[in-house]
C-alpha atoms as a PDB file:
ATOM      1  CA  UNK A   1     -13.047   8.929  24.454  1.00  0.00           C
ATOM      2  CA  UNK A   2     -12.290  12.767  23.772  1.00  0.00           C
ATOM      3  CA  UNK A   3     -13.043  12.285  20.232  1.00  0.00           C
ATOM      4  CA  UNK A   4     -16.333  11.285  19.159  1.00  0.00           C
ATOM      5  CA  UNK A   5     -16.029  11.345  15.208  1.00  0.00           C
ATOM      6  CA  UNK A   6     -16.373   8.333  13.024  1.00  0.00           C
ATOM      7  CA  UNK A   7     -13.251   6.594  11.874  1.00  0.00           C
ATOM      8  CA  UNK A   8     -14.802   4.745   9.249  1.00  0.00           C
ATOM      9  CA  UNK A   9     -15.843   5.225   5.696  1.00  0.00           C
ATOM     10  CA  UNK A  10     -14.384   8.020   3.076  1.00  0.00           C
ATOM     11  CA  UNK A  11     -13.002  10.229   5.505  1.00  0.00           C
ATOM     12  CA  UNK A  12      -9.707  11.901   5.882  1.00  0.00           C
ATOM     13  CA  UNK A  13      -8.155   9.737   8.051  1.00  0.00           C
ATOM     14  CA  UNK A  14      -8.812   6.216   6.025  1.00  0.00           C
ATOM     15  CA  UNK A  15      -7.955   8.153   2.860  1.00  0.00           C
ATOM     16  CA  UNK A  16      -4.408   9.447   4.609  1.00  0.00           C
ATOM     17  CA  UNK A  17      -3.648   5.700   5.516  1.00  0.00           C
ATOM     18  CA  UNK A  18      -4.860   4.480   2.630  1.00  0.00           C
ATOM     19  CA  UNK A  19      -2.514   6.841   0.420  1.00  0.00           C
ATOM     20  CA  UNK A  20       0.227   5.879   2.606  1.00  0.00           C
ATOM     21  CA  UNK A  21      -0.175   2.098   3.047  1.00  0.00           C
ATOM     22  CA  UNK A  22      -0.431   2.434  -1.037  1.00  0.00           C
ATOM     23  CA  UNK A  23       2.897   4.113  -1.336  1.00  0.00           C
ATOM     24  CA  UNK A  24       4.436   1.748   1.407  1.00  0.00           C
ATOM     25  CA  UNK A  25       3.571  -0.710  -1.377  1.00  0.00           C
ATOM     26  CA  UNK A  26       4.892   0.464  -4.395  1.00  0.00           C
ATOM     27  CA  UNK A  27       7.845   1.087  -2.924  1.00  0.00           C
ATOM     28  CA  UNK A  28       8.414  -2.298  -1.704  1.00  0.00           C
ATOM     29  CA  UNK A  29       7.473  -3.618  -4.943  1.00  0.00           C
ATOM     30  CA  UNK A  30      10.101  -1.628  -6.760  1.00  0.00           C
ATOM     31  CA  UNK A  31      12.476  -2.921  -4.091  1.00  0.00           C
ATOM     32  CA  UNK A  32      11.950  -6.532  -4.763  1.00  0.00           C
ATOM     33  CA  UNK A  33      11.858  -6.178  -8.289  1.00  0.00           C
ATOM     34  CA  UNK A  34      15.307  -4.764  -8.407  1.00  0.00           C
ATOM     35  CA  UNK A  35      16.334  -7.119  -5.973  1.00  0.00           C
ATOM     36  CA  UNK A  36      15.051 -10.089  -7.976  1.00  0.00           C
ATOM     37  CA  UNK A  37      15.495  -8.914 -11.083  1.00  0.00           C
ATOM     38  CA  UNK A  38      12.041 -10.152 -12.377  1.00  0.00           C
ATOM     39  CA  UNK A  39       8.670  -8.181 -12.460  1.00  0.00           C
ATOM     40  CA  UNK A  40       6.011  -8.513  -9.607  1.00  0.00           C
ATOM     41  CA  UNK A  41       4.211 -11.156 -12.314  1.00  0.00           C
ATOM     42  CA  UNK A  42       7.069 -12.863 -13.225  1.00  0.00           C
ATOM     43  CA  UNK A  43       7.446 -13.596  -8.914  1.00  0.00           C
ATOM     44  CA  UNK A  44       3.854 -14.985  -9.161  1.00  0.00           C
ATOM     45  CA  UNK A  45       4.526 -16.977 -11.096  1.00  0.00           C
ATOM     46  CA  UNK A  46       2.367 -15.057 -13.811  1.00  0.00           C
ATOM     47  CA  UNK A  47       4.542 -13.801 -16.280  1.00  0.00           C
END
C-alpha cells in the first residue's frame, strides 16, 4: 500500500462519502415521493 493514512473515523474522506451517500438519499426520497404521491411516512406505513 502507497498510502498509509487511516480511512476510518472523522476524516475527510468518510465525511466526503458520507455527505454524498446523504444527498444520494434525499434525492431518491424526493423521487419516490413524487412518484408515489405520498410522503416517505405515509410509504411506511407511518403516516
Amino acid at each position: 500500500m502507497a498510502d498509509s493514512t487511516s480511512r476510518f473515523g472523522f476524516v475527510a474522506f468518510a465525511e466526503t462519502w458520507n455527505g454524498r451517500l446523504a444527498m444520494l438519499g434525499f434525492v431518491i426520497g424526493l423521487a419516490t415521493e413524487l412518484l408515489t404521491g405520498q410522503g416517505i411516512l405515509g410509504q411506511v406505513g407511518l403516516g
